[in-house]
PDB file of N, CA and C in Angstrom:
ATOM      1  N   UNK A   1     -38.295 190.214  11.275  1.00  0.00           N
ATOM      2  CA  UNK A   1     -37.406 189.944  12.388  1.00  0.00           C
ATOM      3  C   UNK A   1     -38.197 190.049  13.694  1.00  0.00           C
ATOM      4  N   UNK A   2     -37.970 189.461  14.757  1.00  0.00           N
ATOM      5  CA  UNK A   2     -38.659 189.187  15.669  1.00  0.00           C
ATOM      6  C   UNK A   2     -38.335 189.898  17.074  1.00  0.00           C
ATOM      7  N   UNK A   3     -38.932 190.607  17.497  1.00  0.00           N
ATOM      8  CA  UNK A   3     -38.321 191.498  19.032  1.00  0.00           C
ATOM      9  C   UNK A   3     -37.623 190.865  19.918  1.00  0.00           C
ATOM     10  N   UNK A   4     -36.691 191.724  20.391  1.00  0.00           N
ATOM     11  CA  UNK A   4     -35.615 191.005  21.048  1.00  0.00           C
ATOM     12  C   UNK A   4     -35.903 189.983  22.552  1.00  0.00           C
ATOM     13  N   UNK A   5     -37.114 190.167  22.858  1.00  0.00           N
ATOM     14  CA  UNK A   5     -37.673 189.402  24.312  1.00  0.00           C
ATOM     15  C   UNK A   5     -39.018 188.330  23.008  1.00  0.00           C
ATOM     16  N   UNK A   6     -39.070 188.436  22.012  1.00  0.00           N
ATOM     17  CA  UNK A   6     -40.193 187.379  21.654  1.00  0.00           C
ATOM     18  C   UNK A   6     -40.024 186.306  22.064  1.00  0.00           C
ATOM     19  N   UNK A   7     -41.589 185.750  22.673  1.00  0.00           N
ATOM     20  CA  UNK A   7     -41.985 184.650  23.471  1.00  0.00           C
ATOM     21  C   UNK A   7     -42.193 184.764  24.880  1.00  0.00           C
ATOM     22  N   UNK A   8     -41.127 186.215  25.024  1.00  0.00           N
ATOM     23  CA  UNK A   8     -41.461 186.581  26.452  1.00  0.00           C
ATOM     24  C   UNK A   8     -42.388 187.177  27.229  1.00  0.00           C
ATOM     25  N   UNK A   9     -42.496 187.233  28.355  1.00  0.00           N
ATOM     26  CA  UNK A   9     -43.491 188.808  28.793  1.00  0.00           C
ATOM     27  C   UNK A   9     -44.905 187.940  29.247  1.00  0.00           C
ATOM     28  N   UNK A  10     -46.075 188.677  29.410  1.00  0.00           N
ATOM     29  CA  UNK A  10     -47.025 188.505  29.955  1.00  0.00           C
ATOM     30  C   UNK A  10     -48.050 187.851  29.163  1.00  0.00           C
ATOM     31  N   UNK A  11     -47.353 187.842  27.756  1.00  0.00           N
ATOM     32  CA  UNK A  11     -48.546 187.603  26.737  1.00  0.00           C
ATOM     33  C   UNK A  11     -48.399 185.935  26.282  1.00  0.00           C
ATOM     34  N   UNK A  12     -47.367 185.961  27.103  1.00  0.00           N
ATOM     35  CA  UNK A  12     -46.842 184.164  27.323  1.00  0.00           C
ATOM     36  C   UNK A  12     -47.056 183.417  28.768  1.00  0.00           C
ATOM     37  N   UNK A  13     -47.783 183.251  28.787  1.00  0.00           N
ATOM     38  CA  UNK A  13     -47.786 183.126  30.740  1.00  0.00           C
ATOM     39  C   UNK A  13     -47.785 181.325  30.939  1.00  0.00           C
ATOM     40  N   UNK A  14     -47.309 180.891  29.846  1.00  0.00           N
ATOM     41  CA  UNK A  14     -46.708 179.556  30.467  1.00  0.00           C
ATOM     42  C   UNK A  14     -45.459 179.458  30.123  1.00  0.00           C
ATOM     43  N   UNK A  15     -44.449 180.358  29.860  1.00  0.00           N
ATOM     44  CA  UNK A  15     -43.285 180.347  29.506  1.00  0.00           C
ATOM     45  C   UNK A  15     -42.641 180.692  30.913  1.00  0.00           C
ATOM     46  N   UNK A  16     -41.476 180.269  31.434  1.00  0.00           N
ATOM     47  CA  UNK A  16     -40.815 181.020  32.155  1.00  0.00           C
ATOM     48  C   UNK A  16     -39.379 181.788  31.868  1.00  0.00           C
ATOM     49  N   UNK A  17     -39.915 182.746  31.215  1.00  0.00           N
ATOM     50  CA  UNK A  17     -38.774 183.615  30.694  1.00  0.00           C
ATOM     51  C   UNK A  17     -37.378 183.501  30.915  1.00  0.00           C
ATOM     52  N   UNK A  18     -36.638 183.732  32.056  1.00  0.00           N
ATOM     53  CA  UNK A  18     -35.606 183.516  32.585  1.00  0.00           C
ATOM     54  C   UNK A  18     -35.372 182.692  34.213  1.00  0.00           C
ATOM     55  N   UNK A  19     -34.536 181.833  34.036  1.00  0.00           N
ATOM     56  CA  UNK A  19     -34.068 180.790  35.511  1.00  0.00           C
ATOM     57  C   UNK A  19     -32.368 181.492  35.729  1.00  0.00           C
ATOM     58  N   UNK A  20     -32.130 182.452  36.764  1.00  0.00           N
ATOM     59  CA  UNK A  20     -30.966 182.646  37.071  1.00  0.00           C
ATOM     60  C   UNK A  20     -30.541 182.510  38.244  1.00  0.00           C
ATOM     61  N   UNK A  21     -29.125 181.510  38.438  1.00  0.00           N
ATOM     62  CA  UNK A  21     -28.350 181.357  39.619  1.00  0.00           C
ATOM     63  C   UNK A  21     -27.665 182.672  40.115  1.00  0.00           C
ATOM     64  N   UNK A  22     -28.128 183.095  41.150  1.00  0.00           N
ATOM     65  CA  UNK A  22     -27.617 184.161  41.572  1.00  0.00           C
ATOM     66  C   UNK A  22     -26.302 183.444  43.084  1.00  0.00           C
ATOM     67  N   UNK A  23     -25.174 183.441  42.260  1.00  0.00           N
ATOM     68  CA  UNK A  23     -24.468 182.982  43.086  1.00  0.00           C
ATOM     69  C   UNK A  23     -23.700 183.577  44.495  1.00  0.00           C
ATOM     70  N   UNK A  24     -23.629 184.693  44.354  1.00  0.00           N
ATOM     71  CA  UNK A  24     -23.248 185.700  45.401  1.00  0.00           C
ATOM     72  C   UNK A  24     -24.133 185.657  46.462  1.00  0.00           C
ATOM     73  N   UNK A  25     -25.145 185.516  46.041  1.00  0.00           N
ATOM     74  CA  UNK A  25     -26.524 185.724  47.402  1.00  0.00           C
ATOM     75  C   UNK A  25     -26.879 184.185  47.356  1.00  0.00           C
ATOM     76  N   UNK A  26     -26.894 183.167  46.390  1.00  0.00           N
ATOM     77  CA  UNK A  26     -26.841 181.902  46.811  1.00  0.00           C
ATOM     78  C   UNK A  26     -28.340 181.469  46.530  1.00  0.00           C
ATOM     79  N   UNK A  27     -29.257 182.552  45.545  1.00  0.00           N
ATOM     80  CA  UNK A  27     -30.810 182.148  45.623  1.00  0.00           C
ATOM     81  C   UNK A  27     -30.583 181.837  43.689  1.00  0.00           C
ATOM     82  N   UNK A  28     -32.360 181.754  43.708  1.00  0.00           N
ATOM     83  CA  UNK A  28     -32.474 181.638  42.165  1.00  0.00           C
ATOM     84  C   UNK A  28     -33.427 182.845  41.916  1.00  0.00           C
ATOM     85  N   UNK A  29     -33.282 183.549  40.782  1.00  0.00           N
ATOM     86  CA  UNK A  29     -34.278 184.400  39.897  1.00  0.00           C
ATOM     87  C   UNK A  29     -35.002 184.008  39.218  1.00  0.00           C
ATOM     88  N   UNK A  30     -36.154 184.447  39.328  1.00  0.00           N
ATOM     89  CA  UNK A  30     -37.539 183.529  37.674  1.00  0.00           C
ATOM     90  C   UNK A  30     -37.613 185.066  37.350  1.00  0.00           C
ATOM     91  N   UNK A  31     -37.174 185.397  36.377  1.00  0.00           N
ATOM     92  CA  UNK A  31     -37.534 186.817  35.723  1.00  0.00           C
ATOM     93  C   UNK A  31     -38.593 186.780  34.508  1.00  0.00           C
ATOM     94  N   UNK A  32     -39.148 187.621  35.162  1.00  0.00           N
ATOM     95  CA  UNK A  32     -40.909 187.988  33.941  1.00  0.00           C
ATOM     96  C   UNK A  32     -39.561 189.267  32.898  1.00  0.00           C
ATOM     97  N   UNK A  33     -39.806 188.960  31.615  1.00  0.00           N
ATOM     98  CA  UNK A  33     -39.068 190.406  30.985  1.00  0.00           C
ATOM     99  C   UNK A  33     -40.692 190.958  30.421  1.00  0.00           C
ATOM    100  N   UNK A  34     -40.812 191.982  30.491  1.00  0.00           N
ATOM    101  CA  UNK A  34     -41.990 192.708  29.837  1.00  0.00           C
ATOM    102  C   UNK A  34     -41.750 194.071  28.891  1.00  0.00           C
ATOM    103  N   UNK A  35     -41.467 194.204  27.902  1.00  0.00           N
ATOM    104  CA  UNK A  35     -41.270 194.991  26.594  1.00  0.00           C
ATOM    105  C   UNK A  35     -42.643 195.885  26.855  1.00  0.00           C
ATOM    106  N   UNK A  36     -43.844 195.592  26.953  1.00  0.00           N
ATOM    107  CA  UNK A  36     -45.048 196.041  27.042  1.00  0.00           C
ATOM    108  C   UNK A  36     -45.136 197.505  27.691  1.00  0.00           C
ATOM    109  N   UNK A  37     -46.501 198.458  27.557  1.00  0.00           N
ATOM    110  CA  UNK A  37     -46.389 199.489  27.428  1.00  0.00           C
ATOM    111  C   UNK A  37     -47.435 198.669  28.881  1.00  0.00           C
ATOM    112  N   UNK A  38     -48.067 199.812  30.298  1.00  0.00           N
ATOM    113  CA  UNK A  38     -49.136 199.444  30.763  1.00  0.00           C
ATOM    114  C   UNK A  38     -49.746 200.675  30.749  1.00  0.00           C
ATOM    115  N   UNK A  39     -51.156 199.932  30.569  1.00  0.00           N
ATOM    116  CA  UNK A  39     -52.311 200.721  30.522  1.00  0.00           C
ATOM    117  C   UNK A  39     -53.241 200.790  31.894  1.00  0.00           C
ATOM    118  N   UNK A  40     -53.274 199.823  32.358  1.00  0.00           N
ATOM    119  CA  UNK A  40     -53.988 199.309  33.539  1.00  0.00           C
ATOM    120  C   UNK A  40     -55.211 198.680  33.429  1.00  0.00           C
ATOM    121  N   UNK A  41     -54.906 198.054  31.580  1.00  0.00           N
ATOM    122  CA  UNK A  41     -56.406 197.274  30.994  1.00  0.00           C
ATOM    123  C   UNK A  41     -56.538 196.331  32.248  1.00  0.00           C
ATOM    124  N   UNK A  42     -57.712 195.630  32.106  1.00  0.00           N
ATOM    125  CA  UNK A  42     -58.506 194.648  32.631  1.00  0.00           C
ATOM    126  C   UNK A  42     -57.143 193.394  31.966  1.00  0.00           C
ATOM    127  N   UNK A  43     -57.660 193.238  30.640  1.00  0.00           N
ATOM    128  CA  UNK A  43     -56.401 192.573  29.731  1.00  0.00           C
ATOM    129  C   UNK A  43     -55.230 192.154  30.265  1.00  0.00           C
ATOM    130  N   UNK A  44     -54.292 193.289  30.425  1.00  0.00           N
ATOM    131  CA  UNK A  44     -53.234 192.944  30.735  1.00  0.00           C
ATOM    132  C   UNK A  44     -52.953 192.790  32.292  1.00  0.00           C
ATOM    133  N   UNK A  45     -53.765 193.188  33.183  1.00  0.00           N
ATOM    134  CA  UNK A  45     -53.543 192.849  34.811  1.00  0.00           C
ATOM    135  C   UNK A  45     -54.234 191.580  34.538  1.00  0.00           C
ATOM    136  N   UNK A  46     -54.397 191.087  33.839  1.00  0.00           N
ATOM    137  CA  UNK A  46     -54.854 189.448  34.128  1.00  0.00           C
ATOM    138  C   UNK A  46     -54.165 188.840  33.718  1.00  0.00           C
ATOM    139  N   UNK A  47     -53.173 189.317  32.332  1.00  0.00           N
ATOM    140  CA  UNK A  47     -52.564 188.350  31.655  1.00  0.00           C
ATOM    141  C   UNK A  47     -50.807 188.272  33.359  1.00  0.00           C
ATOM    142  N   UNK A  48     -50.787 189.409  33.249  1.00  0.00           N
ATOM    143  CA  UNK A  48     -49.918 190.041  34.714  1.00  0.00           C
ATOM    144  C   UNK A  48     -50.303 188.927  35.588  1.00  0.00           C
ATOM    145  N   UNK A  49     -51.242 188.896  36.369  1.00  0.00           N
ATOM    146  CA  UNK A  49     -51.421 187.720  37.289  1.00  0.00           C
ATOM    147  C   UNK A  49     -50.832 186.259  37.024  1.00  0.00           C
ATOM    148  N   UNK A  50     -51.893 186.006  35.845  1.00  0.00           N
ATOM    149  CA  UNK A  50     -51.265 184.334  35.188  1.00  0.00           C
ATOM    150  C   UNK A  50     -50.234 184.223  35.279  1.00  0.00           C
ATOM    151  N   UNK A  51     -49.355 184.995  34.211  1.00  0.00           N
ATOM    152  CA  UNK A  51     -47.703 185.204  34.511  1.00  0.00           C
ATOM    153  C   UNK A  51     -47.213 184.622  35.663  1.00  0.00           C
ATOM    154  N   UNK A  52     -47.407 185.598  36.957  1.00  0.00           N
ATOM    155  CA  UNK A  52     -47.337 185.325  37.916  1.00  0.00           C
ATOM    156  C   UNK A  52     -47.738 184.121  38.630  1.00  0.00           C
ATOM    157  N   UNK A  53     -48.762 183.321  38.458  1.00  0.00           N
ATOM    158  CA  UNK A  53     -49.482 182.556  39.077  1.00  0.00           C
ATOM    159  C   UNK A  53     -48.348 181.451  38.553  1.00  0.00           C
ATOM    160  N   UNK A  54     -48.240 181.507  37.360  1.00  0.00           N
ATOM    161  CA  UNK A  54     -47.246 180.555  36.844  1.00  0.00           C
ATOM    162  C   UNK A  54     -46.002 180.547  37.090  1.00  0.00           C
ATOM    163  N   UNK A  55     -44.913 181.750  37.344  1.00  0.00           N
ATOM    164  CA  UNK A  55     -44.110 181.434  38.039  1.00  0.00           C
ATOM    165  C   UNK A  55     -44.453 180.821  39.805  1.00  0.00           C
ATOM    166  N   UNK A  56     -45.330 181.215  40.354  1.00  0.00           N
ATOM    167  CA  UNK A  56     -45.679 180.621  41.960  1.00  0.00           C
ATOM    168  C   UNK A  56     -45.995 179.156  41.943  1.00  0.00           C
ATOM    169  N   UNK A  57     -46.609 178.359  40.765  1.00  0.00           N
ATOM    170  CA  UNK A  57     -46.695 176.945  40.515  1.00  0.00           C
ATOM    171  C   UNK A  57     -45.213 176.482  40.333  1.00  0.00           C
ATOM    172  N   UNK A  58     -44.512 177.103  39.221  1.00  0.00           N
ATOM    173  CA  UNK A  58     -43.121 176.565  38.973  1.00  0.00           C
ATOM    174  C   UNK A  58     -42.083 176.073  39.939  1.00  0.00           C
ATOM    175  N   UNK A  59     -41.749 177.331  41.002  1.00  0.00           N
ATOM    176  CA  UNK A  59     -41.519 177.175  41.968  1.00  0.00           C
ATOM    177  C   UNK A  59     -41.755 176.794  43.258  1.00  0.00           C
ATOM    178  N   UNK A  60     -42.588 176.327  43.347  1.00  0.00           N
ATOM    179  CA  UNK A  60     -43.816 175.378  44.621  1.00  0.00           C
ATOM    180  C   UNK A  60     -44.243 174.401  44.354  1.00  0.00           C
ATOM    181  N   UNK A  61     -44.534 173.729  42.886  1.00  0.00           N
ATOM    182  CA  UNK A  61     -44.885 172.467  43.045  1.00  0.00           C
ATOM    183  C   UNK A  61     -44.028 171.448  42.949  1.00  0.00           C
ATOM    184  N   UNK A  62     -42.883 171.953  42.585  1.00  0.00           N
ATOM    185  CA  UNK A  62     -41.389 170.664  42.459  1.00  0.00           C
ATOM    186  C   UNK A  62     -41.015 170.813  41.117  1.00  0.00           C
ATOM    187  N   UNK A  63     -42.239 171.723  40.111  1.00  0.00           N
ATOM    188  CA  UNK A  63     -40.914 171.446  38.768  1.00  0.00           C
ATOM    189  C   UNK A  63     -39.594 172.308  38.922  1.00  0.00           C
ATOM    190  N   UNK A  64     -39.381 173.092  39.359  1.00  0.00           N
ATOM    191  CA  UNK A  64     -38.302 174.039  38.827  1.00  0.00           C
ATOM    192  C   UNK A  64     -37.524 172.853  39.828  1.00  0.00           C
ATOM    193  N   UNK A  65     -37.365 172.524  41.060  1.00  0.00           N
ATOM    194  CA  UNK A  65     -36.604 171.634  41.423  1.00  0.00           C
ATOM    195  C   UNK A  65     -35.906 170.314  40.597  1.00  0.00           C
ATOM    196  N   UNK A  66     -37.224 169.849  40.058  1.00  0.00           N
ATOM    197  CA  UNK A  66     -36.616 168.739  38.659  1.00  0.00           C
ATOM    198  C   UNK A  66     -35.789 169.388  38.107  1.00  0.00           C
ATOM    199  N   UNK A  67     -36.096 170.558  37.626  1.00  0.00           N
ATOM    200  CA  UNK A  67     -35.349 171.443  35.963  1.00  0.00           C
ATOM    201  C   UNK A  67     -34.178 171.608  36.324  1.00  0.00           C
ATOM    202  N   UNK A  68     -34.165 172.095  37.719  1.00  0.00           N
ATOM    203  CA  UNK A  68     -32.475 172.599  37.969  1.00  0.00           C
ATOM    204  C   UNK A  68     -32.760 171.909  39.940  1.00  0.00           C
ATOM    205  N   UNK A  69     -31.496 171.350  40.303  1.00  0.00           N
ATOM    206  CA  UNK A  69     -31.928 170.182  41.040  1.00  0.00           C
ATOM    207  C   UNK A  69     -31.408 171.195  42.428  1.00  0.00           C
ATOM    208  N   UNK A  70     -30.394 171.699  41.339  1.00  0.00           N
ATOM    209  CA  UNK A  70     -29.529 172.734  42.759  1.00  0.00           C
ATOM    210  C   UNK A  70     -30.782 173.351  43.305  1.00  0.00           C
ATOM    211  N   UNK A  71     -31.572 174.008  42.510  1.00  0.00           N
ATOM    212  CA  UNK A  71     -32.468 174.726  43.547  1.00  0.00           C
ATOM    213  C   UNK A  71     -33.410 174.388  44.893  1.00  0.00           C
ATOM    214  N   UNK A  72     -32.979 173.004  44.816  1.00  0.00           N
ATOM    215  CA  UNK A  72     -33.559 172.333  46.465  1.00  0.00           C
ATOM    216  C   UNK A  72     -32.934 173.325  47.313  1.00  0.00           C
ATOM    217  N   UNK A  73     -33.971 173.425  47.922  1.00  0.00           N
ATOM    218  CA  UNK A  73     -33.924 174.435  49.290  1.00  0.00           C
ATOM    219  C   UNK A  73     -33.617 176.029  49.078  1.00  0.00           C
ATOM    220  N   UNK A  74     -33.035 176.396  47.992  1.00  0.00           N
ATOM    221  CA  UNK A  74     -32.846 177.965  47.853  1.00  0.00           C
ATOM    222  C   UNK A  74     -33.905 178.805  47.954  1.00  0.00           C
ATOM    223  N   UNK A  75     -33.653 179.947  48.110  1.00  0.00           N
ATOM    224  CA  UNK A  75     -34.303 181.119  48.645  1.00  0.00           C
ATOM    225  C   UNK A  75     -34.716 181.069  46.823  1.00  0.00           C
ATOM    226  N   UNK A  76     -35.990 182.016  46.727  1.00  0.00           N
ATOM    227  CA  UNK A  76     -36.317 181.907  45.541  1.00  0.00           C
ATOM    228  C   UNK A  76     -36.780 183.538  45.207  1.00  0.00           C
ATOM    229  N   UNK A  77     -36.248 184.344  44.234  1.00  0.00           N
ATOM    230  CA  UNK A  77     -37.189 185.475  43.759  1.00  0.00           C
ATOM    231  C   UNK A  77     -37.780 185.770  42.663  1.00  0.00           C
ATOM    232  N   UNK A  78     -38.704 185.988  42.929  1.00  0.00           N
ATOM    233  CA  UNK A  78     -39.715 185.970  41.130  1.00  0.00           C
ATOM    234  C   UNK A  78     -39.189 188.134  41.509  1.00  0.00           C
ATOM    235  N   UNK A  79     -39.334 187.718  39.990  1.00  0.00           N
ATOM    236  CA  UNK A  79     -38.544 189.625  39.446  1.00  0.00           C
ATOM    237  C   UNK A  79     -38.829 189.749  37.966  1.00  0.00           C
ATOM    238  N   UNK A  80     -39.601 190.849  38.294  1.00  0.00           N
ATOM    239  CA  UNK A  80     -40.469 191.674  36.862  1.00  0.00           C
ATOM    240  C   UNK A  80     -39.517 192.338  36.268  1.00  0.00           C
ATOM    241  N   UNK A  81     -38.791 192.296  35.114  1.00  0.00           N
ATOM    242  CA  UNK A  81     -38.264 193.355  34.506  1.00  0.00           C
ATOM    243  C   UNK A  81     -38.736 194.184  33.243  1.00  0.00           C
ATOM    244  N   UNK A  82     -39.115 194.947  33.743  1.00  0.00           N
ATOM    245  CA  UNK A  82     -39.923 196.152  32.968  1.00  0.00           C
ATOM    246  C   UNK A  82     -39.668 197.033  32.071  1.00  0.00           C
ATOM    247  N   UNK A  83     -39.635 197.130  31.131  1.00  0.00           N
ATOM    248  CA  UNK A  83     -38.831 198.059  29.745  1.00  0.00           C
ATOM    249  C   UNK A  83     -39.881 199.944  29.944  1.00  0.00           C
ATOM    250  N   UNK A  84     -40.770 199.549  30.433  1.00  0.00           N
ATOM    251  CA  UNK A  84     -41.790 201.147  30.875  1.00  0.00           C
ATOM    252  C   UNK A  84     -42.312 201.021  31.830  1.00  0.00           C
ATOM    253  N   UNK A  85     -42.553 202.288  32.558  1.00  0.00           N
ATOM    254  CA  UNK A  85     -42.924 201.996  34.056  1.00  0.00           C
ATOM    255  C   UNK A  85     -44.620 201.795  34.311  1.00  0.00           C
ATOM    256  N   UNK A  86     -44.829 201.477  35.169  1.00  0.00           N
ATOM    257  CA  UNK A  86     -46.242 200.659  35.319  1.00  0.00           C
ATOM    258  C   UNK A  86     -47.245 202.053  35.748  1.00  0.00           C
ATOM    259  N   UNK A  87     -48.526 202.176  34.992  1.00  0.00           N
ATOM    260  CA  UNK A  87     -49.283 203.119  34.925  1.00  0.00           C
ATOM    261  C   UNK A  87     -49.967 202.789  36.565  1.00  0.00           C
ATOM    262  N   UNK A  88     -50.846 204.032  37.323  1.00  0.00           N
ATOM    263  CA  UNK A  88     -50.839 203.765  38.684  1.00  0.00           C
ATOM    264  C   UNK A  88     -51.655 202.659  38.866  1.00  0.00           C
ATOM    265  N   UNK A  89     -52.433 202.499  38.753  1.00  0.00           N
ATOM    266  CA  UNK A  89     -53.301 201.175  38.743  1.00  0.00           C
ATOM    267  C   UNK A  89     -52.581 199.776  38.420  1.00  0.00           C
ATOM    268  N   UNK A  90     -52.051 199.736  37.245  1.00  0.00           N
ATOM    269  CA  UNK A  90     -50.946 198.660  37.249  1.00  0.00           C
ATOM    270  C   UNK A  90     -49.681 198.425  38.758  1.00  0.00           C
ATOM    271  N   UNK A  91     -49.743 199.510  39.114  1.00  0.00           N
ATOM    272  CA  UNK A  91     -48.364 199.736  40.322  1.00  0.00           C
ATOM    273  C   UNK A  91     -49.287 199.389  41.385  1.00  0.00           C
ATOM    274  N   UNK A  92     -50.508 199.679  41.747  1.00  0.00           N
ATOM    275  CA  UNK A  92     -50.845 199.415  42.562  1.00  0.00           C
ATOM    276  C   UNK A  92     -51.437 197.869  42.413  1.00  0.00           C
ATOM    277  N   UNK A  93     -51.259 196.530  41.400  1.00  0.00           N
ATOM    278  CA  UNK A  93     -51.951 195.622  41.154  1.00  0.00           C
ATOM    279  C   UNK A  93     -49.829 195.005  41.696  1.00  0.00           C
ATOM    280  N   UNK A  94     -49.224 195.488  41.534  1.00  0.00           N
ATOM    281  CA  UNK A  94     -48.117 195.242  41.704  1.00  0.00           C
ATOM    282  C   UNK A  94     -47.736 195.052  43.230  1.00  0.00           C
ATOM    283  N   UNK A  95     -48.098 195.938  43.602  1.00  0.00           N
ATOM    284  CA  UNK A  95     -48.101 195.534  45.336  1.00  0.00           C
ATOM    285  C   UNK A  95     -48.862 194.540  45.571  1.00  0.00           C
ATOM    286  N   UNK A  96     -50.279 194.502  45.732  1.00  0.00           N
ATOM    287  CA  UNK A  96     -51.226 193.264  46.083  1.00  0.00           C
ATOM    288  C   UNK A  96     -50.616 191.876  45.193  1.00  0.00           C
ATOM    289  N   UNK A  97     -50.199 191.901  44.020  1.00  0.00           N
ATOM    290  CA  UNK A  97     -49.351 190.877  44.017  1.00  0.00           C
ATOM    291  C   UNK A  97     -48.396 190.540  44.589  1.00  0.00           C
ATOM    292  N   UNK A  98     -47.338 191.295  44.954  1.00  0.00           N
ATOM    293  CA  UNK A  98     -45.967 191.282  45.462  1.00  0.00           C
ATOM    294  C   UNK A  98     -46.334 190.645  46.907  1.00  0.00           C
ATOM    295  N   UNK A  99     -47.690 191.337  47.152  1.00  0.00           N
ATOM    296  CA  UNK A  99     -47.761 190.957  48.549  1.00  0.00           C
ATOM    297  C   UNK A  99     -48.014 189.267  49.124  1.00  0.00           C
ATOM    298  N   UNK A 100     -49.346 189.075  47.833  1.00  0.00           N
ATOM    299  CA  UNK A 100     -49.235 187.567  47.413  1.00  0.00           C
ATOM    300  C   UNK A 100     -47.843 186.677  47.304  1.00  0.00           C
ATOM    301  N   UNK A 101     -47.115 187.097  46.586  1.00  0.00           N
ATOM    302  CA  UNK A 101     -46.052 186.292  46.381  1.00  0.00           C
ATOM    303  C   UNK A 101     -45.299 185.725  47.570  1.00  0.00           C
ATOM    304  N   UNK A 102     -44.880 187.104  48.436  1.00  0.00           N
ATOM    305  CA  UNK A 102     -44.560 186.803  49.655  1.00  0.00           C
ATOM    306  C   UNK A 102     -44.796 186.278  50.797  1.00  0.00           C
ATOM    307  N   UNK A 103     -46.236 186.114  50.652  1.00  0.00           N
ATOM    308  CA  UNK A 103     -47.277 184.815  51.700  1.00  0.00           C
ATOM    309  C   UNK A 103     -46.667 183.956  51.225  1.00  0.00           C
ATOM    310  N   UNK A 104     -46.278 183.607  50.461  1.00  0.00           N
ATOM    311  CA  UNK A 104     -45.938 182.130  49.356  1.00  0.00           C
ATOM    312  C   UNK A 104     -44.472 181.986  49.879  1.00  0.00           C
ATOM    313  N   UNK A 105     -43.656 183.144  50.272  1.00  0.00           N
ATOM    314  CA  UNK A 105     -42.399 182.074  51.194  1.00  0.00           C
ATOM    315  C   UNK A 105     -41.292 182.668  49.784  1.00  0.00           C
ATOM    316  N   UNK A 106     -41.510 183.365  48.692  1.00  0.00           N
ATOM    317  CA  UNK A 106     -40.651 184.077  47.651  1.00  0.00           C
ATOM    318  C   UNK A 106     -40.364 185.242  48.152  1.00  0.00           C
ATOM    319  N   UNK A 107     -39.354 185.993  47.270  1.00  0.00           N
ATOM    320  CA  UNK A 107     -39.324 187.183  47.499  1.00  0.00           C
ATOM    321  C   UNK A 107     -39.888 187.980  46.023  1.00  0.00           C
ATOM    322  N   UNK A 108     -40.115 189.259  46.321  1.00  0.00           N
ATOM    323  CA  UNK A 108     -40.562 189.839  45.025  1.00  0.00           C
ATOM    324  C   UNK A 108     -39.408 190.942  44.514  1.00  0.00           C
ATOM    325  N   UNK A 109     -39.714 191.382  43.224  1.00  0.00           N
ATOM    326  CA  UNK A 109     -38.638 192.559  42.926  1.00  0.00           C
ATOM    327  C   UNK A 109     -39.431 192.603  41.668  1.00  0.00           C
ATOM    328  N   UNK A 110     -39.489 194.358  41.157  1.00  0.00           N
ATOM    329  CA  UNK A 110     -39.405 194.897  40.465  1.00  0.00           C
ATOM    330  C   UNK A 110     -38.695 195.810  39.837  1.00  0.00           C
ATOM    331  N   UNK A 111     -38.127 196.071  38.619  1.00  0.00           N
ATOM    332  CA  UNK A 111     -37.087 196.751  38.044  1.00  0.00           C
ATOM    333  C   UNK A 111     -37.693 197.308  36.943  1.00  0.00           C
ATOM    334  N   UNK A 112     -37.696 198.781  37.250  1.00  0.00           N
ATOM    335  CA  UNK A 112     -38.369 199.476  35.415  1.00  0.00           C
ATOM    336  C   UNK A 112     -36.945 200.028  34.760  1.00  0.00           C
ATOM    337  N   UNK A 113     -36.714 199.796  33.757  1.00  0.00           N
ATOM    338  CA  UNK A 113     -35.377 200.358  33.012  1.00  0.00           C
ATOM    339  C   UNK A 113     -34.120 200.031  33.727  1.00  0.00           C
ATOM    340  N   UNK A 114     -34.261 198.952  34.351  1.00  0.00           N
ATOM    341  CA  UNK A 114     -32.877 198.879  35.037  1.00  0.00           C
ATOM    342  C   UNK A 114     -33.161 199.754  36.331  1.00  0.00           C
ATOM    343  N   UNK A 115     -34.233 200.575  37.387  1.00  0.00           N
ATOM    344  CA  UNK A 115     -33.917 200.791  38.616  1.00  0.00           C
ATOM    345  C   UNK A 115     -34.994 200.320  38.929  1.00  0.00           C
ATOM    346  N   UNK A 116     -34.593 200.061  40.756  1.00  0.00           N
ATOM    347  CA  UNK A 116     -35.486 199.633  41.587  1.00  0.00           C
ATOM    348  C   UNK A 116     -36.496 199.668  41.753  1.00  0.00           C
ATOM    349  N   UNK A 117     -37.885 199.582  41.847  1.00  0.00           N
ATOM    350  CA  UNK A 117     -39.461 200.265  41.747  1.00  0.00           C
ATOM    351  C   UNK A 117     -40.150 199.178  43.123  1.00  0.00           C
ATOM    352  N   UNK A 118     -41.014 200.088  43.736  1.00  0.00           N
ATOM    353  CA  UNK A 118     -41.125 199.641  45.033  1.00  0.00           C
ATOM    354  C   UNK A 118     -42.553 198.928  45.138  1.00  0.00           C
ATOM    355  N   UNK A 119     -42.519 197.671  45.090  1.00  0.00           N
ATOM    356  CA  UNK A 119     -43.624 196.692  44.881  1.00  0.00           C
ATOM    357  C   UNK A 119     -43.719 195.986  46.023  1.00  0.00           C
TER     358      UNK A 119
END
């Protein structure tokens, strides 16, 4: 039987896990889900980036606009959801990304277990 996020997570970094209309606030979500334990390998802050890099193509070069048409012009947030919390080195690869993202005109968010985590 196959884990309940398989295909998802970082170890897939051309997948885009989740596309959600967040209708109350009127934006869209690209959610990374990550099951994964962090270590602060070399490994996985790279596979972490790609991930990332790939949601910042999705949303900037016009596909996610094709995929879902509504999203012309919406506010956009890429959002990590995290099943364990990020070892310090990982947390700190989390900011310098987050920070990236946000040059890019997105917003960022991170969530470990369901609360807020400050990226």
């Amino acid at each position: 039987m196959a884990p309940p996020h398989a295909g998802m997570g970082i170890d897939n970094p051309g997948h885009i896990d989740v596309v959600a209309f967040d209708q109350a606030a009127d934006l869209y979500r690209l959610v990374v889900v990550e099951d994964g334990p962090w270590d602060g390998s070399v490994v996985r802050l790279k596979r972490l980036q790609a991930k990332l890099n790939a949601y910042l193509g999705f949303a900037l070069d016009g596909r996610m606009s094709e995929l879902y048409p509504g999203a012309e012009g919406k506010d956009v947030v890429i959002r990590l959801e995290l099943a364990q919390a990020p070892d310090p080195r990982t947390a700190s690869t989390l900011r310098r990304l987050g920070a990236g993202v946000r040059e890019q005109g997105l917003a960022f968010e991170v969530v470990v277990a369901g609360a807020p985590f400050a990226a």
